[in-house]
N, C-alpha and C. Protein backbone atom coordinates (compact mmCIF):
# COMPACT_ATOMS: atom_id res chain seq x y z
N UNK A 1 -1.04 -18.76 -4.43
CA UNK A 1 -0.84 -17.47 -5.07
C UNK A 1 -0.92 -17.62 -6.58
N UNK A 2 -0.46 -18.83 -7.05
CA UNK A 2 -0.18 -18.69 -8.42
C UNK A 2 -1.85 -19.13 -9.36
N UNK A 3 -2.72 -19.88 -8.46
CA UNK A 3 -4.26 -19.68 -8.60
C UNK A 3 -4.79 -18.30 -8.63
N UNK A 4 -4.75 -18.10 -8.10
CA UNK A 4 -5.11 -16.01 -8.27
C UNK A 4 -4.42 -14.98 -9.17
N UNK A 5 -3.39 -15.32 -10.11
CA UNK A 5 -2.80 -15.18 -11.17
C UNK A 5 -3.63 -15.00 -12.02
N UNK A 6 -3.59 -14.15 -13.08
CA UNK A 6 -4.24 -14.37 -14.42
C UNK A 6 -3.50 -14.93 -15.21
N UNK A 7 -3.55 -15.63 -16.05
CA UNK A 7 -2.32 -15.91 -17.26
C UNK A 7 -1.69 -14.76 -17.48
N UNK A 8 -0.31 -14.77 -17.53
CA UNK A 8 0.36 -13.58 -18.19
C UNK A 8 1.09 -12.94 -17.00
N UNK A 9 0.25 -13.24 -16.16
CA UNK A 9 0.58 -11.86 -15.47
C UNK A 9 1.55 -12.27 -14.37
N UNK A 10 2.62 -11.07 -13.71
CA UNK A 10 3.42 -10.97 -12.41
C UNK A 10 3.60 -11.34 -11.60
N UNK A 11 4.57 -12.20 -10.89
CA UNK A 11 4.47 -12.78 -9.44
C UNK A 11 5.50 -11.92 -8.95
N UNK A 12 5.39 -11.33 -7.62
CA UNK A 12 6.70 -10.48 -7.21
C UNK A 12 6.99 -11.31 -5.53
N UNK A 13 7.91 -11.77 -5.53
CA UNK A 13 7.56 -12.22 -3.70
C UNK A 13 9.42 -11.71 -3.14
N UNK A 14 9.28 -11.66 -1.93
CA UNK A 14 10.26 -11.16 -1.15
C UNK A 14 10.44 -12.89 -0.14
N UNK A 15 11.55 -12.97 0.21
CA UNK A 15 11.98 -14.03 1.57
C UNK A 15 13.52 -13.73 1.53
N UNK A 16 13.43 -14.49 3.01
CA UNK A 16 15.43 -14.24 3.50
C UNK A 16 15.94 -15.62 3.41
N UNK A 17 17.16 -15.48 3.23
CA UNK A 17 17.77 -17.10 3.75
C UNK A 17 18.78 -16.27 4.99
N UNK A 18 18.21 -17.00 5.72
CA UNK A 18 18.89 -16.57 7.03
C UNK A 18 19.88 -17.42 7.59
N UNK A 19 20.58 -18.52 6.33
CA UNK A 19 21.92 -19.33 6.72
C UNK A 19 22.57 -19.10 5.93
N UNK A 20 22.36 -17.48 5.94
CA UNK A 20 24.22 -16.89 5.40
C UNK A 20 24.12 -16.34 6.57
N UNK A 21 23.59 -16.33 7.58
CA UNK A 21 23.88 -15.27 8.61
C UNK A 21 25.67 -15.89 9.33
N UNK A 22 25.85 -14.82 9.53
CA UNK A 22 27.58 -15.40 10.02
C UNK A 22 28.39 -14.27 10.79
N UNK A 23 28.97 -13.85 11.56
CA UNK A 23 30.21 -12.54 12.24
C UNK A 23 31.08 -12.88 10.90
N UNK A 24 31.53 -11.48 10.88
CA UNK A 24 32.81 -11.27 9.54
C UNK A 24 33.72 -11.18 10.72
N UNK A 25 33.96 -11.48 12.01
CA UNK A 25 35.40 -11.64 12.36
C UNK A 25 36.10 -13.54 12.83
N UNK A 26 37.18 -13.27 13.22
CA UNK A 26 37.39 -14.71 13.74
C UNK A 26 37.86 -14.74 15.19
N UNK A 27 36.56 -14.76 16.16
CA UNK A 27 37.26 -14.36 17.14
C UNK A 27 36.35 -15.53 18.26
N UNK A 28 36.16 -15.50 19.64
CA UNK A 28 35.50 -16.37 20.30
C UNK A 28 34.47 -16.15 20.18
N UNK A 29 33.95 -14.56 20.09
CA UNK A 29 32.61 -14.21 19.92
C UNK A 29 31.94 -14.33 18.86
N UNK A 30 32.71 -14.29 18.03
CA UNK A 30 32.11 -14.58 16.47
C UNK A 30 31.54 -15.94 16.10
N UNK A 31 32.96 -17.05 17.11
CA UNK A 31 31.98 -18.80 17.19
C UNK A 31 31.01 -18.68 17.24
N UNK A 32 30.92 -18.03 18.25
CA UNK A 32 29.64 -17.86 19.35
C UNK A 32 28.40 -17.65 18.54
N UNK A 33 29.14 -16.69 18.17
CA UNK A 33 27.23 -15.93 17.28
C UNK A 33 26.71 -16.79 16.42
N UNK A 34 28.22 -17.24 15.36
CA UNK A 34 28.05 -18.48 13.97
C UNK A 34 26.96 -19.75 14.99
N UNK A 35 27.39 -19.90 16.17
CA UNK A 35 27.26 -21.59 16.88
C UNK A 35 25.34 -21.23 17.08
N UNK A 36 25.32 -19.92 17.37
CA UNK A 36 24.29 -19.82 17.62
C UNK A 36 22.70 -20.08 16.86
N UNK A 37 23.28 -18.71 15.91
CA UNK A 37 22.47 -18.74 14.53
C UNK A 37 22.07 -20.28 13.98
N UNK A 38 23.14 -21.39 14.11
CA UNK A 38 23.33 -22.38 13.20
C UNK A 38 22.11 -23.21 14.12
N UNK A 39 22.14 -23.38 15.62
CA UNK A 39 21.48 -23.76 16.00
C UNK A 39 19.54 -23.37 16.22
N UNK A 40 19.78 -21.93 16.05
CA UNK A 40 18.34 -21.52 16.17
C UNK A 40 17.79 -21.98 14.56
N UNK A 41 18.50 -21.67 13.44
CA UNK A 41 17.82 -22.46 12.72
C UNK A 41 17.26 -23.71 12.24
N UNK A 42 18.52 -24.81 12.45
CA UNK A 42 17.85 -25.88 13.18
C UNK A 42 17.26 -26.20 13.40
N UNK A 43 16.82 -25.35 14.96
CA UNK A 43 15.61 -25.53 15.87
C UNK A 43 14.11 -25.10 14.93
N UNK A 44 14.09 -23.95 14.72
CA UNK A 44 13.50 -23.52 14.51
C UNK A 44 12.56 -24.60 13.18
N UNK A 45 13.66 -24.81 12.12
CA UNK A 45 13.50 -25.30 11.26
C UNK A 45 12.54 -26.74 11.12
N UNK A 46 13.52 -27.11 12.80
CA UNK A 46 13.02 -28.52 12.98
C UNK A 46 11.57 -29.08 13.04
N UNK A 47 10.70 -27.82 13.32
CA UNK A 47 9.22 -27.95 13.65
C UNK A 47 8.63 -28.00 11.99
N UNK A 48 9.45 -27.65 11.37
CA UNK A 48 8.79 -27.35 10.00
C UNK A 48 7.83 -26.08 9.57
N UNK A 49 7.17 -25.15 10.46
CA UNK A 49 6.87 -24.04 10.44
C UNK A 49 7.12 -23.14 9.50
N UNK A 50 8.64 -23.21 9.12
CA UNK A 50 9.43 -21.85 8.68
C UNK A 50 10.50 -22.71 8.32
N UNK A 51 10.90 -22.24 6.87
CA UNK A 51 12.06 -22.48 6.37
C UNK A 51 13.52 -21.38 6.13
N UNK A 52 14.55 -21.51 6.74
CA UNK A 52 15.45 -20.07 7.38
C UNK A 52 15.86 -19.96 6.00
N UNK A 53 16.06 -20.64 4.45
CA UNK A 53 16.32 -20.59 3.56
C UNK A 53 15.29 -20.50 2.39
N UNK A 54 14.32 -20.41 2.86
CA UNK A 54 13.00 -20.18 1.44
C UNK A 54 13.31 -19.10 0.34
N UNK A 55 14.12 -17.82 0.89
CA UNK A 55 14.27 -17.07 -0.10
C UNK A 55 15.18 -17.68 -1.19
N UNK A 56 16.52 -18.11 -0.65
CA UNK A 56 17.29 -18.57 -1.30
C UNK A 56 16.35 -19.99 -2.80
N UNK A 57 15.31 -20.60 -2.07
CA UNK A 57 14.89 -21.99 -2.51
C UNK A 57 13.86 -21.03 -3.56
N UNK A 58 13.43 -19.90 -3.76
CA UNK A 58 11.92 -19.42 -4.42
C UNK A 58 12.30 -19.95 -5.87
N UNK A 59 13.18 -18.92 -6.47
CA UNK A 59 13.02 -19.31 -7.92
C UNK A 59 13.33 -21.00 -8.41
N UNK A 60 13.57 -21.82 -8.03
CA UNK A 60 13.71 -22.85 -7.77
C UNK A 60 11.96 -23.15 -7.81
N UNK A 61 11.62 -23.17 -7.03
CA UNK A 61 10.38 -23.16 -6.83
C UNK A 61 9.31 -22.95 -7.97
N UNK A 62 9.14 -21.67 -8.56
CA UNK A 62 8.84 -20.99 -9.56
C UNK A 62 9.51 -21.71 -10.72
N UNK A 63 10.54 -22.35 -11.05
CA UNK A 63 10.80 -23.25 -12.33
C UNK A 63 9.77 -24.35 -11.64
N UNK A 64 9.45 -25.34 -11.00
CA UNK A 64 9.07 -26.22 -10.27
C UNK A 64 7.58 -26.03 -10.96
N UNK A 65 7.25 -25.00 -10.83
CA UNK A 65 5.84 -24.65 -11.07
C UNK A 65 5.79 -23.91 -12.51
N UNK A 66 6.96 -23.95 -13.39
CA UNK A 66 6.31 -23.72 -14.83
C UNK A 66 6.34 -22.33 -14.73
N UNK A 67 6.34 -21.47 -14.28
CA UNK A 67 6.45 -19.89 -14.53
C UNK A 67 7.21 -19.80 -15.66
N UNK A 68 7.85 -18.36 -15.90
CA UNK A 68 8.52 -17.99 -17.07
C UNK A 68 9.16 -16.87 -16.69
N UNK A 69 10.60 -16.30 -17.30
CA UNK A 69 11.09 -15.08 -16.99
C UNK A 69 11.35 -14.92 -15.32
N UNK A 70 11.86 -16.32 -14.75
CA UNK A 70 12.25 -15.87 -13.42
C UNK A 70 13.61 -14.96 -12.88
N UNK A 71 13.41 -14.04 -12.28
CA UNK A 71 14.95 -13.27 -11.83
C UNK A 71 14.84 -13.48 -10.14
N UNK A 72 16.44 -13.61 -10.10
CA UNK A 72 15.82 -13.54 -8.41
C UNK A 72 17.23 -12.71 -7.90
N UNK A 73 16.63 -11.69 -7.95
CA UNK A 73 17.66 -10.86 -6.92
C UNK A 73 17.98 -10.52 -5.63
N UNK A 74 19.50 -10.62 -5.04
CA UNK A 74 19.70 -10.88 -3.97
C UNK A 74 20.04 -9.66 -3.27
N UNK A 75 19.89 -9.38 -2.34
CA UNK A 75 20.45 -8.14 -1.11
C UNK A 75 21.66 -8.64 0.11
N UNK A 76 22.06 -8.36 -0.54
CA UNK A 76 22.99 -9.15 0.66
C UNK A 76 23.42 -7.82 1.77
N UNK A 77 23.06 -8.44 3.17
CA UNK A 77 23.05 -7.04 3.72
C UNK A 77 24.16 -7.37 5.26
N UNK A 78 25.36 -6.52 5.35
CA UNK A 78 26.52 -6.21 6.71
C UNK A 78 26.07 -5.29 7.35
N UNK A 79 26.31 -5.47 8.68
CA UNK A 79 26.36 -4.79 9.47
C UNK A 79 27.08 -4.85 10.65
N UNK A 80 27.21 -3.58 11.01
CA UNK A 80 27.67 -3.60 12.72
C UNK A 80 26.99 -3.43 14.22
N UNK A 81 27.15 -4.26 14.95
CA UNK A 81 26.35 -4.33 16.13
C UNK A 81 26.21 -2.45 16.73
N UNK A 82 25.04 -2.49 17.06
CA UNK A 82 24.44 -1.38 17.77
C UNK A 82 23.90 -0.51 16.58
N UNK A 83 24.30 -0.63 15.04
CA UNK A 83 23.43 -0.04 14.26
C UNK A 83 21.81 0.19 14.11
N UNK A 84 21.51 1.20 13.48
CA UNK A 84 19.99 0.88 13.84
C UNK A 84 19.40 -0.16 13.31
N UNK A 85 19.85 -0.93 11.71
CA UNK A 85 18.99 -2.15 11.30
C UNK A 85 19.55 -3.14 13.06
N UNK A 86 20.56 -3.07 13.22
CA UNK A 86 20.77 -4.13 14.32
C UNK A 86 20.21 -4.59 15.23
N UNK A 87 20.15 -3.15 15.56
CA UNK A 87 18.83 -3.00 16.84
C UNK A 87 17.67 -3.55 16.65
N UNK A 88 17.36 -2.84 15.66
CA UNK A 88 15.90 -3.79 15.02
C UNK A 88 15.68 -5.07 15.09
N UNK A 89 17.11 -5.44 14.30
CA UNK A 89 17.17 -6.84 14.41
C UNK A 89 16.87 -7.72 15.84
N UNK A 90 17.92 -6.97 16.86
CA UNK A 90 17.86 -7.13 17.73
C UNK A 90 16.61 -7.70 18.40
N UNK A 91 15.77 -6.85 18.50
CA UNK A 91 14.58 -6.55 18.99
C UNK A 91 13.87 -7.66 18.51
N UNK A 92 13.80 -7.59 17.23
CA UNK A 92 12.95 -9.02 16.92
C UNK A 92 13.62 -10.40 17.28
N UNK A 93 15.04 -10.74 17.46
CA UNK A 93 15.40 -12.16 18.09
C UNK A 93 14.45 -12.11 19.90
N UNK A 94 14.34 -10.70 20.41
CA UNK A 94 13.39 -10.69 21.64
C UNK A 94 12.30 -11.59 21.61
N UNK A 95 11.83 -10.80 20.25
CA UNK A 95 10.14 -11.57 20.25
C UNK A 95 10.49 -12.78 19.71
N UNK A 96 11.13 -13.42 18.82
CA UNK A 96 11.44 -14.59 18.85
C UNK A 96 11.50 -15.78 19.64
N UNK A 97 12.56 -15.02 20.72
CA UNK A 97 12.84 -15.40 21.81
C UNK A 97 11.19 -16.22 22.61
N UNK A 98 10.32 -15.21 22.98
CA UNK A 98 9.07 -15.57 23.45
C UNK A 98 8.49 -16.26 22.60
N UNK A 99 8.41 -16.77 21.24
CA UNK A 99 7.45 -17.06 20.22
C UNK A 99 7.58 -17.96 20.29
N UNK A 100 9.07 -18.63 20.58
CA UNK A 100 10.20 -20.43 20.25
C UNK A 100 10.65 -19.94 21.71
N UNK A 101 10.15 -20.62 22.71
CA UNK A 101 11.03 -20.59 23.88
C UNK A 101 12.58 -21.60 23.95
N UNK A 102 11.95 -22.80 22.71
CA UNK A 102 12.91 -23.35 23.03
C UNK A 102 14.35 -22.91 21.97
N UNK A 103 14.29 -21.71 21.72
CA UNK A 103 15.41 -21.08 21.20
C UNK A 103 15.99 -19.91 21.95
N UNK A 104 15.26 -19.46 23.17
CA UNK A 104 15.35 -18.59 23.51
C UNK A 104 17.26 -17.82 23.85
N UNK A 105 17.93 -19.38 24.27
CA UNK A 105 19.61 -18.82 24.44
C UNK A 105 20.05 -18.89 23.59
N UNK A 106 19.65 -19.12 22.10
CA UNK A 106 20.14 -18.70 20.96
C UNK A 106 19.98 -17.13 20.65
N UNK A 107 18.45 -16.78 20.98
CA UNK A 107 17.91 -15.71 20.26
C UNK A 107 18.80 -14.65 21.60
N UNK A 108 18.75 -14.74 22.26
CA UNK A 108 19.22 -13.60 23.31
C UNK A 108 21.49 -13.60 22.98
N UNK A 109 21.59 -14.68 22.86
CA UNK A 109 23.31 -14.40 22.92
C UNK A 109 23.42 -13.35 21.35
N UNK A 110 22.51 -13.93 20.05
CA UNK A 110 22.65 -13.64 18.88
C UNK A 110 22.26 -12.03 18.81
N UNK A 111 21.29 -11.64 19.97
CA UNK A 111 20.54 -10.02 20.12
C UNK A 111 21.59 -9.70 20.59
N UNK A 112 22.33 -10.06 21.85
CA UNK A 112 23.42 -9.40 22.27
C UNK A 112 24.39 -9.24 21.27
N UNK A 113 24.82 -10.11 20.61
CA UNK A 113 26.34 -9.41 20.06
C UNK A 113 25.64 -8.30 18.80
N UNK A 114 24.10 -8.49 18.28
CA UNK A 114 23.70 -7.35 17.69
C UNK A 114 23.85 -6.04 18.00
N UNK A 115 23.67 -6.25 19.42
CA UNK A 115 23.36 -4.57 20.24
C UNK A 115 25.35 -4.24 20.55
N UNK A 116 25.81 -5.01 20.70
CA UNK A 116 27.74 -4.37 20.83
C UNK A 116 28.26 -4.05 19.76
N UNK A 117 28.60 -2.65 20.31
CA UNK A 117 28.85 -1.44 18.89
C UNK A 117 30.45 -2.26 18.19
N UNK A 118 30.20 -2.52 17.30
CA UNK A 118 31.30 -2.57 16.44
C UNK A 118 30.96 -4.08 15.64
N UNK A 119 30.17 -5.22 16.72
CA UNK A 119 30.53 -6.61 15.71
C UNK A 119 29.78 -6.48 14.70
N UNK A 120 30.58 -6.96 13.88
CA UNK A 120 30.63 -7.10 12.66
C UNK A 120 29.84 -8.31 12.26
N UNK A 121 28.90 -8.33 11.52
CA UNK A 121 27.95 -9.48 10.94
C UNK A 121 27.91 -9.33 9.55
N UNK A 122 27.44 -10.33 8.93
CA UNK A 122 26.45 -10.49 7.57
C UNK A 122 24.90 -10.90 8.34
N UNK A 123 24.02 -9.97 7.70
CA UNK A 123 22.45 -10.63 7.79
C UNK A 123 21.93 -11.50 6.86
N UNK A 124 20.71 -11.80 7.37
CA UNK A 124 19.84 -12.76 6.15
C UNK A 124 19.96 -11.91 5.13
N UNK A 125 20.16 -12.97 3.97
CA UNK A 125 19.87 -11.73 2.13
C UNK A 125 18.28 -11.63 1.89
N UNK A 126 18.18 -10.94 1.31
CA UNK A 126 16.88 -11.00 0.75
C UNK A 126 16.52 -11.13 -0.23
N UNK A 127 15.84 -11.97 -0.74
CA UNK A 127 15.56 -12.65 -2.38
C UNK A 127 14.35 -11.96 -2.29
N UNK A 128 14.26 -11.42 -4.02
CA UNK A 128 13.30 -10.46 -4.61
C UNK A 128 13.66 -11.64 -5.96
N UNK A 129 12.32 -12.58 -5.70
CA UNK A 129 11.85 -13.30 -7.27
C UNK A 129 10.75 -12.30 -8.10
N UNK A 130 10.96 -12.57 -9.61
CA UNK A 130 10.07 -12.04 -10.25
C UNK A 130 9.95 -13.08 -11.21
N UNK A 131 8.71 -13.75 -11.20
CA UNK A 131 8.34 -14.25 -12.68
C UNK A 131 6.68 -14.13 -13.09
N UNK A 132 6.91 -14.74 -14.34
CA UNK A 132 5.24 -14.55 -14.87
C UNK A 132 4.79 -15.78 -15.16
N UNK A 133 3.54 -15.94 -14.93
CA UNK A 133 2.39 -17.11 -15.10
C UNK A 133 2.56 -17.16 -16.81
N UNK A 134 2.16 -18.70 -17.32
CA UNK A 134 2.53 -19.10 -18.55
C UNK A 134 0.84 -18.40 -18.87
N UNK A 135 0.84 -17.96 -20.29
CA UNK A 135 -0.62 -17.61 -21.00
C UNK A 135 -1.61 -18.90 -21.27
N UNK A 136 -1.22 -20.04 -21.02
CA UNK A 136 -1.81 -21.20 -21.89
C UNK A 136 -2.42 -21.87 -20.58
């Protein structure tokens, strides 16, 4: 990306770190969800494919590479199971589920306590980096 840059100019990129994911309660189910998450990333991680923390790692990155004027703002986003982001969410640990079979009883316990009205979660944040390519 930063080849297709002109000097001067804008980099805008979006990513999640998806190991803040966590239940805001302290209960068996909440292990559960924490035990889960911790492991699908892991897994997931383990192939090297996908990093569950890249958003968190960008501006990092962007000093790494000499940019200038980096900001990196965070979203940090709660919710409660059966909401509509939840659902959503939901829905995509499904396809997950099929994509990484071998995560699949992670991705289905972690959809379930999404879809039960009331638990309480934190989601992945979302990092919004902004920096600019050096002129020289």
């Amino acid at each position: 990306m930063l080849a297709g840059l002109k000097p001067g100019g804008t980099m805008i990129t979006l990513d999640y770190d998806s190991l803040v994911v966590r239940a805001e309660e302290d209960t068996e189910e909440a292990y559960e969800f924490n035990q889960a998450v911790q492991e699908m990333n892991l897994k997931i991680g383990s192939q090297g494919l996908v990093s569950a923390s890249y958003g968190a790692e960008m501006a990092q990155h962007m000093r790494e590479i000499d940019m200038l004027n980096i900001s990196d703002t965070i979203l940090q986003r709660h919710y409660k199971g059966g909401d509509f982001e939840a659902l959503v969410a939901a829905d995509g640990l499904d396809l997950l589920a099929q994509v990484h079979p071998e995560t699949a009883n992670q991705a289905q316990l972690i959809a379930e306590k999404m879809r039960t009205p009331g638990f309480a979660y934190r989601d992945s944040d979302i990092h919004c980096c902004i920096a600019a390519k050096r002129e020289d």
